[in-house]
N, C-alpha and C. Protein backbone atom coordinates (compact mmCIF):
# COMPACT_ATOMS: atom_id res chain seq x y z
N UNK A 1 -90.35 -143.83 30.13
CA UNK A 1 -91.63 -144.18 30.75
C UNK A 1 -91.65 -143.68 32.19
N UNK A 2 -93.08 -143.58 32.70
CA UNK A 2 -93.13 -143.10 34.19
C UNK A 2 -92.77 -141.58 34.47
N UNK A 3 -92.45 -141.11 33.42
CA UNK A 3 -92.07 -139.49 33.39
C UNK A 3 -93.19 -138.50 32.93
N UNK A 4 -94.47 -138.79 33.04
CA UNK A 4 -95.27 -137.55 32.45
C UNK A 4 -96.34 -137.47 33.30
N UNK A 5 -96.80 -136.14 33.52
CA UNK A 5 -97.42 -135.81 34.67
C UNK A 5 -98.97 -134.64 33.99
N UNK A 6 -99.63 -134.85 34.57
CA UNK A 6 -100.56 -133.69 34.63
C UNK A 6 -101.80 -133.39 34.92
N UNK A 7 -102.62 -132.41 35.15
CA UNK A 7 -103.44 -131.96 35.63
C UNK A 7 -104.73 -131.54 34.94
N UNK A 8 -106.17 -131.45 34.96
CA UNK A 8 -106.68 -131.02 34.48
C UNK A 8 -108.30 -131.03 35.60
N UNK A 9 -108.32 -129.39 36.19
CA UNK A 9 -109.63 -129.31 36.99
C UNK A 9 -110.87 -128.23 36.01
N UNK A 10 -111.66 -128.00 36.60
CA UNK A 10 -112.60 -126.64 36.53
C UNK A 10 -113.25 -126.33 37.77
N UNK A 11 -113.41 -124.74 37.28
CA UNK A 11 -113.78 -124.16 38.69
C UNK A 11 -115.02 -123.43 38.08
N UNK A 12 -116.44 -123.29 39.03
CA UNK A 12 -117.53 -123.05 39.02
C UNK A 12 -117.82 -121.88 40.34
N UNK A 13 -117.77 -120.18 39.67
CA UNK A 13 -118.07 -119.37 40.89
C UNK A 13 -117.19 -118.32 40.80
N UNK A 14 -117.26 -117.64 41.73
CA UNK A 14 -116.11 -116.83 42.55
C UNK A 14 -116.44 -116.53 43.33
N UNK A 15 -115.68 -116.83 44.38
CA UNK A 15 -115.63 -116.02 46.02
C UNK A 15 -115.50 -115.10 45.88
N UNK A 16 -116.59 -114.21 45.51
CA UNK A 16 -116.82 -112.66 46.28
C UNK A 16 -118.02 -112.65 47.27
N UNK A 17 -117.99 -111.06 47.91
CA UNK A 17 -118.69 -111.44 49.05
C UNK A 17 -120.05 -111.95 48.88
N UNK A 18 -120.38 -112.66 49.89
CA UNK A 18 -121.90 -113.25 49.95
C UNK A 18 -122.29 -114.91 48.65
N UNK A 19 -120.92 -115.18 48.08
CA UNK A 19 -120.64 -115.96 46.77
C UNK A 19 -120.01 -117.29 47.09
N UNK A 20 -120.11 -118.55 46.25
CA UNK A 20 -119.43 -119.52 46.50
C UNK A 20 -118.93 -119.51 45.75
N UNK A 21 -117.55 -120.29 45.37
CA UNK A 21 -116.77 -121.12 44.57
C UNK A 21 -116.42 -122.34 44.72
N UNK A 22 -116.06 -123.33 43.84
CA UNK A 22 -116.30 -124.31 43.65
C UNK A 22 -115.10 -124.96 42.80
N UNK A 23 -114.17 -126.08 43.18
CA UNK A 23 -113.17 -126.35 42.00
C UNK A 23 -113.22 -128.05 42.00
N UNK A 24 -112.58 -128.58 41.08
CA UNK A 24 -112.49 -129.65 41.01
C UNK A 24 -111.32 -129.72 40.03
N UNK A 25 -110.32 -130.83 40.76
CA UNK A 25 -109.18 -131.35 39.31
C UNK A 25 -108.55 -132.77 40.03
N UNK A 26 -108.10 -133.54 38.46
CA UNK A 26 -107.78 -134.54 38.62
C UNK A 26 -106.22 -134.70 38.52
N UNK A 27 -105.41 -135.48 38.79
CA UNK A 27 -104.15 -134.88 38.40
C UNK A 27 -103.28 -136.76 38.55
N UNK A 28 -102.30 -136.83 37.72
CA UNK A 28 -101.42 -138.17 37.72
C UNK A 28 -100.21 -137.82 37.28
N UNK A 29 -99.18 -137.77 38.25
CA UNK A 29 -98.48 -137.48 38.34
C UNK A 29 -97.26 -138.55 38.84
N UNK A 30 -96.79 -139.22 37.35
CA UNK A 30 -95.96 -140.61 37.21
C UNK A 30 -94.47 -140.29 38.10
N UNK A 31 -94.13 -141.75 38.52
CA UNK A 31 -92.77 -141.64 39.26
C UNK A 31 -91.93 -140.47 38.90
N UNK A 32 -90.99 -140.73 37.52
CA UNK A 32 -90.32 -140.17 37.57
C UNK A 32 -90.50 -138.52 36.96
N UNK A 33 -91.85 -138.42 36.98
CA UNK A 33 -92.32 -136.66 36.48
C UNK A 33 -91.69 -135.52 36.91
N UNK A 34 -91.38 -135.86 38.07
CA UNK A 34 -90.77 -134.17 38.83
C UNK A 34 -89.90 -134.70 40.06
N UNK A 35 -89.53 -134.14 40.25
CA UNK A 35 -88.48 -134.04 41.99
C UNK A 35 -89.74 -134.38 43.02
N UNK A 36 -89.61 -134.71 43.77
CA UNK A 36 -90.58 -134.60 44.92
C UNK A 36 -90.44 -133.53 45.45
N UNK A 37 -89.47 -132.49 45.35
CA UNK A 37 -89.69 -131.38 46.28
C UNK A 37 -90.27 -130.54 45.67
N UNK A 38 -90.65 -130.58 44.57
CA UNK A 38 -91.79 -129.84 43.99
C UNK A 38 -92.90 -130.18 43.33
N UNK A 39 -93.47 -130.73 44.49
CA UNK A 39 -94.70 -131.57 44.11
C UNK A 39 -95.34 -130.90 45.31
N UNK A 40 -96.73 -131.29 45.23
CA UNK A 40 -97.79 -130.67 46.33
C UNK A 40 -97.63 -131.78 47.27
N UNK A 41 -97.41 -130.81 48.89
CA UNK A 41 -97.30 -131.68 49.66
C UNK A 41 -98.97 -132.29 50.62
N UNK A 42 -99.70 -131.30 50.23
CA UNK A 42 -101.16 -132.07 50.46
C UNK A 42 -101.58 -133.15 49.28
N UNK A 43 -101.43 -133.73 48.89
CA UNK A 43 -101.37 -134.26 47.47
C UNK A 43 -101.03 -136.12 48.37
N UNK A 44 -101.82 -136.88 48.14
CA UNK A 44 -101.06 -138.70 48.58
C UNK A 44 -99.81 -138.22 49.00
N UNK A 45 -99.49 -136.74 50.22
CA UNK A 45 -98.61 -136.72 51.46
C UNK A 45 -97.64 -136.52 50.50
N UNK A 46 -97.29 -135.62 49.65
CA UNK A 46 -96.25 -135.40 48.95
C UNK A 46 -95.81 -136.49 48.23
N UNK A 47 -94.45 -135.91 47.24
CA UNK A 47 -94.16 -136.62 46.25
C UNK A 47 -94.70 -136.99 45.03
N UNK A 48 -93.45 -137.73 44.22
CA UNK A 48 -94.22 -138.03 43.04
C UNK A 48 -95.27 -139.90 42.87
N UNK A 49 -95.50 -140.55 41.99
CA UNK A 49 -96.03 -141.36 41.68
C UNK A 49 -97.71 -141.21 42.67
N UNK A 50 -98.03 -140.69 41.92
CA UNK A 50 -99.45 -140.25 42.97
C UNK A 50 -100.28 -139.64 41.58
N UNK A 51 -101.40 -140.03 42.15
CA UNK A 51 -102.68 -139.57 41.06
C UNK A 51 -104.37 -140.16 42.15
N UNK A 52 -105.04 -138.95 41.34
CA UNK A 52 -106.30 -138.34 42.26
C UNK A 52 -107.12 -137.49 42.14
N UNK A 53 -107.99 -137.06 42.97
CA UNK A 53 -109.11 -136.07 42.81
C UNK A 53 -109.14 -135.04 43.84
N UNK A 54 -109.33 -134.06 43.41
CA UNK A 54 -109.80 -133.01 44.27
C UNK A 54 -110.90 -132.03 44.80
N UNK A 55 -111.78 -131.91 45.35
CA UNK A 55 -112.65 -131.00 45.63
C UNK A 55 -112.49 -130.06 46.10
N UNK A 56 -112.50 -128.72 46.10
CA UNK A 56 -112.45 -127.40 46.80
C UNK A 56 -114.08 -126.21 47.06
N UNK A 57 -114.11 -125.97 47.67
CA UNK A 57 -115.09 -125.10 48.18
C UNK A 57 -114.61 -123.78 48.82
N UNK A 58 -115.12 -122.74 48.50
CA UNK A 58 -114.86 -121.55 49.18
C UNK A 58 -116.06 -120.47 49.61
N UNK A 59 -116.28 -119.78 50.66
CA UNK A 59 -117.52 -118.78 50.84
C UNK A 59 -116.62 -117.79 51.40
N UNK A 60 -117.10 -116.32 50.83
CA UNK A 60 -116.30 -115.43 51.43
C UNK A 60 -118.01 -114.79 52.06
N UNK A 61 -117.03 -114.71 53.10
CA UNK A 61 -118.00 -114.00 54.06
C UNK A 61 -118.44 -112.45 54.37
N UNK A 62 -117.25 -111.62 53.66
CA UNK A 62 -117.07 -110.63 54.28
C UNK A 62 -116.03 -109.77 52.59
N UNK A 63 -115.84 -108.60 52.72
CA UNK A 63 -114.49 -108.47 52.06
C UNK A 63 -113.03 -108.94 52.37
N UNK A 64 -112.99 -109.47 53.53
CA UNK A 64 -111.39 -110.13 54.38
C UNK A 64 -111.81 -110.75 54.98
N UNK A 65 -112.70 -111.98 54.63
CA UNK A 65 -112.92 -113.16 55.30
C UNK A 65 -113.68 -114.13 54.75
N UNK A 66 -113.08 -115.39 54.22
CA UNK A 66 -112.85 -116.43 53.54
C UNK A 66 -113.15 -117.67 54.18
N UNK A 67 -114.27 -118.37 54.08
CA UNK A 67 -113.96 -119.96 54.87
C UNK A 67 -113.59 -121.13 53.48
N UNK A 68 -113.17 -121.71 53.68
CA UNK A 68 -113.11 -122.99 52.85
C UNK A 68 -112.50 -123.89 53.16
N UNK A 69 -113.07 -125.29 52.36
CA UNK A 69 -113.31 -126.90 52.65
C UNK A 69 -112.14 -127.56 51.32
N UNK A 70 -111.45 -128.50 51.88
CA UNK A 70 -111.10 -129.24 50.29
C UNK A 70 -110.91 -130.62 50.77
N UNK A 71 -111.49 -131.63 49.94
CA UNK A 71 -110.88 -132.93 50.22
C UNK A 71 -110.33 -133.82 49.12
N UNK A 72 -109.91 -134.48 49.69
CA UNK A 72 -108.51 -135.15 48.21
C UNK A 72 -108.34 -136.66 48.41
N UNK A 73 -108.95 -137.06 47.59
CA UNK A 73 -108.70 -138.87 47.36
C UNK A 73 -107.41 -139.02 46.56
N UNK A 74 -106.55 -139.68 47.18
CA UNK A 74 -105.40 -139.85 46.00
C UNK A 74 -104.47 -140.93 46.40
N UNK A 75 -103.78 -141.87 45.45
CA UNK A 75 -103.44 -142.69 45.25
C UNK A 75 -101.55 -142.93 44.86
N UNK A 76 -100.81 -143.53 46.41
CA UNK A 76 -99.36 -142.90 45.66
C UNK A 76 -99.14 -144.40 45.89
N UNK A 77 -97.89 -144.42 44.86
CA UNK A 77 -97.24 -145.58 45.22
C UNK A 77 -95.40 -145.32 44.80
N UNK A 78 -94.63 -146.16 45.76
CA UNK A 78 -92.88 -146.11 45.25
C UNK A 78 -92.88 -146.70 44.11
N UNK A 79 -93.30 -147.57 43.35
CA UNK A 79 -92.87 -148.22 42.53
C UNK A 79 -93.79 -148.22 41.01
N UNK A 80 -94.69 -147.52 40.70
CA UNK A 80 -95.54 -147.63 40.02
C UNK A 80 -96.75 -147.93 39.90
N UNK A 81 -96.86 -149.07 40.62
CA UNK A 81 -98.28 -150.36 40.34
C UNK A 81 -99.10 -149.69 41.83
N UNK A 82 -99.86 -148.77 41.11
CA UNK A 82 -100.95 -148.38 42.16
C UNK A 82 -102.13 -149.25 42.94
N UNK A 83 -102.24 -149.43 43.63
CA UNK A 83 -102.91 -150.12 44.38
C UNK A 83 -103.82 -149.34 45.71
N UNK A 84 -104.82 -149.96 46.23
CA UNK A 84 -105.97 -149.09 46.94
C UNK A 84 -105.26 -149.57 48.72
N UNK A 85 -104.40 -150.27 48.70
CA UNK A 85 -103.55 -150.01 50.00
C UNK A 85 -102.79 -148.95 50.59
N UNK A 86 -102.81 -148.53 49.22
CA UNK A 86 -102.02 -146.71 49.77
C UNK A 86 -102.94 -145.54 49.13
N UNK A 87 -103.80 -145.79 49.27
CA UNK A 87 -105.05 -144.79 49.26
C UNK A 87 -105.22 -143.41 50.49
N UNK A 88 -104.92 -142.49 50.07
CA UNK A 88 -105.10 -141.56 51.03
C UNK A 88 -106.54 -140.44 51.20
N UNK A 89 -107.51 -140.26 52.23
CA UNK A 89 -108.45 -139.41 52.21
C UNK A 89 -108.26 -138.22 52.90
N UNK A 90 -108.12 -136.97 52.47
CA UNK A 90 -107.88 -136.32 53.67
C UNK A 90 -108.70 -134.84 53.46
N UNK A 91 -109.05 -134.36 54.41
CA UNK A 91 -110.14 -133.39 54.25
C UNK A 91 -109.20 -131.93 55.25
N UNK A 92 -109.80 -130.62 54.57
CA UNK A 92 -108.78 -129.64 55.16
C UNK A 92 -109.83 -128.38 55.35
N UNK A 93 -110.00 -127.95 56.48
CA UNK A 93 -110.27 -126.79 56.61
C UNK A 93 -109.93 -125.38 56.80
N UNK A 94 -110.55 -124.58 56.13
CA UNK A 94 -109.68 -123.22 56.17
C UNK A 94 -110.27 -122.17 56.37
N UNK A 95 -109.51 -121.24 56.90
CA UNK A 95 -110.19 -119.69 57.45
C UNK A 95 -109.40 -118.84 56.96
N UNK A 96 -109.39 -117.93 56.21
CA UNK A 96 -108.54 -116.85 55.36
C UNK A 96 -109.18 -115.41 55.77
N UNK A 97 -107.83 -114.88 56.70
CA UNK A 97 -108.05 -113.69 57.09
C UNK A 97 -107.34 -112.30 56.37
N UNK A 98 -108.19 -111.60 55.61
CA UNK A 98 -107.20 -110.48 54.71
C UNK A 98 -107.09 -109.16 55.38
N UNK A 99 -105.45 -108.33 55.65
CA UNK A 99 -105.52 -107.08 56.16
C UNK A 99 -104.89 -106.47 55.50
């Protein structure tokens, strides 16, 4: 028990120029599923026992230039029994420069 993990988003778009994209995935990812060091460390701040949502956004602006948004509700706990005291929100902005 506490060992199975996984993911399941969709993505709407593609960032090409003048284009949006769009993703979304949910993901639960039980205590003992994986190592923590290979787990996403934007994710309820790394580690395992964590499960949540994701939003992503992307606009490319240019042929080598990319802005995008993602924010992530997610839920970790040490011991199993998730609870909304360790609720994490965190929002990320990004600028992607290609040469």
């Amino acid at each position: 028990s506490e060992n199975q993990g996984w993911c399941a988003g969709i993505t709407f778009g593609d960032a090409k120029k003048g284009k949006w994209e769009f993703k979304y995935d949910y993901r639960d990812l039980e205590l003992l599923a994986a190592p923590g060091i290979f787990t996403d460390s934007d994710f309820a701040d790394g580690g395992s026992g964590v499960k949540g949502h994701r939003l992503k956004g992307k606009y490319n602006f240019a042929n080598n230039l990319q802005g995008g948004i993602a924010y992530v509700n997610s839920l970790r706990t040490p011991d199993g029994s998730f609870t909304q005291d360790q609720q994490f929100n965190t929002l990320f902005l990004d600028i992607l420069v290609k040469f």
